[in-house]
C-alpha atoms as a PDB file:
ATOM      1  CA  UNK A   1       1.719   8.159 -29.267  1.00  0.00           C
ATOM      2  CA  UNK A   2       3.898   7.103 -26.450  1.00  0.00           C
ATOM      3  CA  UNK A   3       2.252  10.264 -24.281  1.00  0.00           C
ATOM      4  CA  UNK A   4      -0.754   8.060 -23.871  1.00  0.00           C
ATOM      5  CA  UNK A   5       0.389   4.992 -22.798  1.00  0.00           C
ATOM      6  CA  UNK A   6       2.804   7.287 -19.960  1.00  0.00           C
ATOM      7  CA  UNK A   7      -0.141   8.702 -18.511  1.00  0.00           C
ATOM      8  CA  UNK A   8      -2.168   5.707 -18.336  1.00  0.00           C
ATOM      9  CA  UNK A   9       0.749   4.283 -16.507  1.00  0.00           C
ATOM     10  CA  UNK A  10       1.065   7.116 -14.553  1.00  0.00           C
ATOM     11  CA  UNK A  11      -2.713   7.398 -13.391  1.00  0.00           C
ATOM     12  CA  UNK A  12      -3.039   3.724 -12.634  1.00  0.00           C
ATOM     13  CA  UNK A  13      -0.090   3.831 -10.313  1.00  0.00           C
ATOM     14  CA  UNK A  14      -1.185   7.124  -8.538  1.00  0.00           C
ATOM     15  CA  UNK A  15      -4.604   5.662  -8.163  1.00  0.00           C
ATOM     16  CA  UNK A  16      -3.697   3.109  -5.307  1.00  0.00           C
ATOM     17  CA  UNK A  17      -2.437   6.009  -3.347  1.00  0.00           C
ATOM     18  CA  UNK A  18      -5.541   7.908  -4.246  1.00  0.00           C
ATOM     19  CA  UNK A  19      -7.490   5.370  -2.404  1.00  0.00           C
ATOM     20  CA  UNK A  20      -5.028   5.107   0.659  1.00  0.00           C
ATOM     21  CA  UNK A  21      -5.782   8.326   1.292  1.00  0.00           C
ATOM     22  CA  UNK A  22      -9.345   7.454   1.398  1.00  0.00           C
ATOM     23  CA  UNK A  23      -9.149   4.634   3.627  1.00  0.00           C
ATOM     24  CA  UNK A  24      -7.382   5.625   6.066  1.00  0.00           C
ATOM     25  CA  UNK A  25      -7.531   4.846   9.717  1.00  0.00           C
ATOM     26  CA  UNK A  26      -8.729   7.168  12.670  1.00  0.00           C
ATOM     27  CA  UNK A  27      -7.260   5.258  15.396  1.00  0.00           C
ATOM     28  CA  UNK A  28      -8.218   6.119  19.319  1.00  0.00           C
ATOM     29  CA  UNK A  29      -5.700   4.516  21.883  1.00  0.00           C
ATOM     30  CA  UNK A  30      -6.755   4.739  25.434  1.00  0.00           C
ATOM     31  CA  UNK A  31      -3.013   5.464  26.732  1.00  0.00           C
ATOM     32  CA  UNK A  32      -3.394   6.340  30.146  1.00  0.00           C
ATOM     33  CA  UNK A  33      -5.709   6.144  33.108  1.00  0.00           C
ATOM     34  CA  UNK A  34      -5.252   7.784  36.652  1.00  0.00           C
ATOM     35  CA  UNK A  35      -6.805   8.426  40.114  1.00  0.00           C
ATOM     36  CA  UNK A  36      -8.822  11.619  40.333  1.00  0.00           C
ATOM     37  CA  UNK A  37      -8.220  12.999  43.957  1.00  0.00           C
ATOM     38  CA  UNK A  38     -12.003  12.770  45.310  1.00  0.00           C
ATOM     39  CA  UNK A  39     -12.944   9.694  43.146  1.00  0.00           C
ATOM     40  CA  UNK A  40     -12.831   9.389  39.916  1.00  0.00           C
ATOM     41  CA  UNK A  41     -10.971   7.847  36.842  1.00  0.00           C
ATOM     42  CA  UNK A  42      -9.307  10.627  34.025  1.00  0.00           C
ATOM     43  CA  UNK A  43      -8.861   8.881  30.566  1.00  0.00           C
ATOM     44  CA  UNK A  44      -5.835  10.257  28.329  1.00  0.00           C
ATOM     45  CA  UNK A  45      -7.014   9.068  24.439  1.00  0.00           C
ATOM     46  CA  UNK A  46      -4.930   9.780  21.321  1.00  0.00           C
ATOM     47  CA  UNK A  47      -7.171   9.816  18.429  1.00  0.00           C
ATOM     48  CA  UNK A  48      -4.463   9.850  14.940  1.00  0.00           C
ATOM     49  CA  UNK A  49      -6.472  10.520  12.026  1.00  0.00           C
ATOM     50  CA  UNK A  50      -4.424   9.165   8.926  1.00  0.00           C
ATOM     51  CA  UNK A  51      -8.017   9.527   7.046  1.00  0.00           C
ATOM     52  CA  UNK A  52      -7.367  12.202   4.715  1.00  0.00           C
ATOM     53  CA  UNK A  53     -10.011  14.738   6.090  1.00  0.00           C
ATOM     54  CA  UNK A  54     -10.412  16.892   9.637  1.00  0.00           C
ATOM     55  CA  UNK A  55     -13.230  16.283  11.819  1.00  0.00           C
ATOM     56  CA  UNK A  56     -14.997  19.397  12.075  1.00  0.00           C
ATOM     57  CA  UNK A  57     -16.906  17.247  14.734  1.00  0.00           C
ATOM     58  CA  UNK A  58     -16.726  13.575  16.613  1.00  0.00           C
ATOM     59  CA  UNK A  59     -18.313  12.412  19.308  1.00  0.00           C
ATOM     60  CA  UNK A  60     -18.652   9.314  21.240  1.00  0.00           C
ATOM     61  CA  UNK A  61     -20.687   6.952  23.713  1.00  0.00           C
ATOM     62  CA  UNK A  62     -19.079   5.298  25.817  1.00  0.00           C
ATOM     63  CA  UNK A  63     -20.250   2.085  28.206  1.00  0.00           C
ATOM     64  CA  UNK A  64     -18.574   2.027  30.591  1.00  0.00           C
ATOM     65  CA  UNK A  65     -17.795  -1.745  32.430  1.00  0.00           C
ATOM     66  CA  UNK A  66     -16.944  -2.435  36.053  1.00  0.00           C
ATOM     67  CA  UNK A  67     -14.681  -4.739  36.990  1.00  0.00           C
ATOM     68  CA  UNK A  68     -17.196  -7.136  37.299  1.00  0.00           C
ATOM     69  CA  UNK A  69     -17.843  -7.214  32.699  1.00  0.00           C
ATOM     70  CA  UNK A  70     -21.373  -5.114  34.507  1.00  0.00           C
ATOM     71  CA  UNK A  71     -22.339  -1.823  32.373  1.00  0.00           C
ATOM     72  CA  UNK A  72     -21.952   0.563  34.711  1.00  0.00           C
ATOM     73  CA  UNK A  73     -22.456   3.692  32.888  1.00  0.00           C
ATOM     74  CA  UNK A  74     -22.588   5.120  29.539  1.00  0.00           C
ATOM     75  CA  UNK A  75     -20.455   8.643  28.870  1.00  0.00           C
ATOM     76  CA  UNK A  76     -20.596  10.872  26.084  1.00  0.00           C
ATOM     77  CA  UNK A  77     -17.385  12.465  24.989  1.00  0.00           C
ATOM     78  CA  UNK A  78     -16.632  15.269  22.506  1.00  0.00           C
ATOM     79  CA  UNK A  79     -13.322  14.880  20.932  1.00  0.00           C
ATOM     80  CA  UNK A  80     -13.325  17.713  18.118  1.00  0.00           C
ATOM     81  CA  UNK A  81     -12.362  18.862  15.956  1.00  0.00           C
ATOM     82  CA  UNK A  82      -9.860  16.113  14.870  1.00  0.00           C
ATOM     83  CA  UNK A  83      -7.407  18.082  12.611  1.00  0.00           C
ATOM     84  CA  UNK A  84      -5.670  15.638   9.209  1.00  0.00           C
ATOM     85  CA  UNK A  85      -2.528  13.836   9.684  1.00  0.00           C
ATOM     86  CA  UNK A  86      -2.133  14.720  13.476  1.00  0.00           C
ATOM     87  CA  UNK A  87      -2.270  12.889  16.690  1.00  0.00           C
ATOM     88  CA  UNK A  88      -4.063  14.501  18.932  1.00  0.00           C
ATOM     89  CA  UNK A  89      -4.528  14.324  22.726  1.00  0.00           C
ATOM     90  CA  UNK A  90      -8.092  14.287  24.796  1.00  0.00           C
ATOM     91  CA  UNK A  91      -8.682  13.633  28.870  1.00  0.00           C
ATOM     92  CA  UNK A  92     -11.995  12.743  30.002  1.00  0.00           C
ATOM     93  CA  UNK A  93     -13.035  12.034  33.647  1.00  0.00           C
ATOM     94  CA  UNK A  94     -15.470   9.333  34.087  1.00  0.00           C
ATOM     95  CA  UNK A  95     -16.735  10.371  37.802  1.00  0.00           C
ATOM     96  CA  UNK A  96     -17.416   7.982  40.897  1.00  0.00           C
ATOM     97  CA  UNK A  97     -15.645   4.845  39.547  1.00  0.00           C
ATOM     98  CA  UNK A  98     -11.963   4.084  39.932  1.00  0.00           C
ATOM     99  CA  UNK A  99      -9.504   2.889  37.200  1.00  0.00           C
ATOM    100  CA  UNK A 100      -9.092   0.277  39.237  1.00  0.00           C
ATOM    101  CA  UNK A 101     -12.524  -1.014  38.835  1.00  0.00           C
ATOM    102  CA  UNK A 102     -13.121  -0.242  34.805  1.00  0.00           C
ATOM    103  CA  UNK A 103     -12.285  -3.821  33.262  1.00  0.00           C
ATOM    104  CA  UNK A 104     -13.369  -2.713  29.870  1.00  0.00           C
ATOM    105  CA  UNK A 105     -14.396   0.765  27.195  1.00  0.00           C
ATOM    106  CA  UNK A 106     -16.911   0.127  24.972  1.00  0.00           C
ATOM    107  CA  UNK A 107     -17.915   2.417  21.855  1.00  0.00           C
ATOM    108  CA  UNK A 108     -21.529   2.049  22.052  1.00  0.00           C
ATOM    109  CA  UNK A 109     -22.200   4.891  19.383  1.00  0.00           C
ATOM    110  CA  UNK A 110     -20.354   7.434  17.385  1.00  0.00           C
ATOM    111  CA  UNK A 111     -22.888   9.910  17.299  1.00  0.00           C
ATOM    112  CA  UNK A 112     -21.596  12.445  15.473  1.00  0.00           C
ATOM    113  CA  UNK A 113     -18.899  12.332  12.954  1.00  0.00           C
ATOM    114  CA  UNK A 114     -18.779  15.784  10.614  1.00  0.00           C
ATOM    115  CA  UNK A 115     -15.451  15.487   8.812  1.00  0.00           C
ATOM    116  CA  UNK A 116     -15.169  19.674   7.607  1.00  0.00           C
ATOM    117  CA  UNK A 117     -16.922  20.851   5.000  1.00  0.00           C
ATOM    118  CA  UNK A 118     -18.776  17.715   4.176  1.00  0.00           C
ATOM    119  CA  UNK A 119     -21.893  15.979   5.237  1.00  0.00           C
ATOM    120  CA  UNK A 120     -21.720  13.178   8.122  1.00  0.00           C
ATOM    121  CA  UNK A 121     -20.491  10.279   7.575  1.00  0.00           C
ATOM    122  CA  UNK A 122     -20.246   6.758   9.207  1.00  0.00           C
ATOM    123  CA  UNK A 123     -16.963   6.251  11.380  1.00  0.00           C
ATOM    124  CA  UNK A 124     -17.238   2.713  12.213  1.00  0.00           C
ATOM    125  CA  UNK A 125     -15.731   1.366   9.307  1.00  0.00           C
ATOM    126  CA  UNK A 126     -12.221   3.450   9.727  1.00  0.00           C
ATOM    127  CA  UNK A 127     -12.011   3.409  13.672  1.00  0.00           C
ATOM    128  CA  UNK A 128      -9.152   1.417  14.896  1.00  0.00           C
ATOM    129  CA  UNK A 129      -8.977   0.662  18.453  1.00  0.00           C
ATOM    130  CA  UNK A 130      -6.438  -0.128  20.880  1.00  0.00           C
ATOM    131  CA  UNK A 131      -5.494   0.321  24.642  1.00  0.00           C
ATOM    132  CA  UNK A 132      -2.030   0.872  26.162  1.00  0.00           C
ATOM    133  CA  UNK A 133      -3.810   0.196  30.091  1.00  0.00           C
ATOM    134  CA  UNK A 134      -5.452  -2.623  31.422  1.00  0.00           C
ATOM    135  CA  UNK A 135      -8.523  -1.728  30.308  1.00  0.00           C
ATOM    136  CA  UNK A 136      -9.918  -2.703  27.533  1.00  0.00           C
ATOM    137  CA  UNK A 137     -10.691  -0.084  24.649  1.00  0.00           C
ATOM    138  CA  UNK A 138     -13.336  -2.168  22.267  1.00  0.00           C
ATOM    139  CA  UNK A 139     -15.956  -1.845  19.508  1.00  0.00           C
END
């Protein structure tokens, strides 16, 4: 009789950590942005995906703003896969604007997130973003 009450116990604390797992974050950092020789700005992200599941696929649109707050492009980027519990590094040129002159990322659109094995699903909800340059990464 005292086996049943133990795993009772024992399932409702595992099942806290159950959901964790679940929930977890996929955060994207813009960490670095540079001169391109010619003209141009090259983004460094980190995307860490503490969600439980690899992205088989993950894409992105991107407006980007002038220094002005003026939409002066959008950009489509291709960060997969994503692989579980890593941190991950992706550079992305944005052509014929400096860094200089990008006051602010926006993510306009995840238009494809395919975590493996398993149907698409919406990434807004678990995206965390944040920005380690003077430009703004925002949702």
């Amino acid at each position: 009789m005292i086996l049943k009450p133990l795993i009772t116990t024992i399932f409702l604390t595992m099942l806290p950590l159950a959901a964790q797992a679940e929930t977890g974050k996929l955060q994207v950092e813009l960490n670095k942005v540079e001169e391109i020789d010619g003209g141009g700005c090259r983004a460094f992200f980190l995307f860490r995906n503490q969600t439980g599941k690899s992205f088989a696929g993950f894409e992105m649109s991107l407006a980007i703003l002038d220094g002005q707050g003026v939409i002066d492009r959008l950009l489509s980027i291709d960060a997969s896969p994503l692989p579980v519990q890593r941190t991950t590094l992706k550079l992305f040129e944005i052509p014929e604007i400096s860094c200089g002159n990008i006051s602010e990322i926006l993510l306009h659109d995840v238009t494809s997130c395919q975590p493996q094995n398993e149907d698409q699903m919406d990434c807004f909800p678990i995206l965390d973003l944040g920005s380690k340059t003077s430009t703004q990464l925002v949702k």
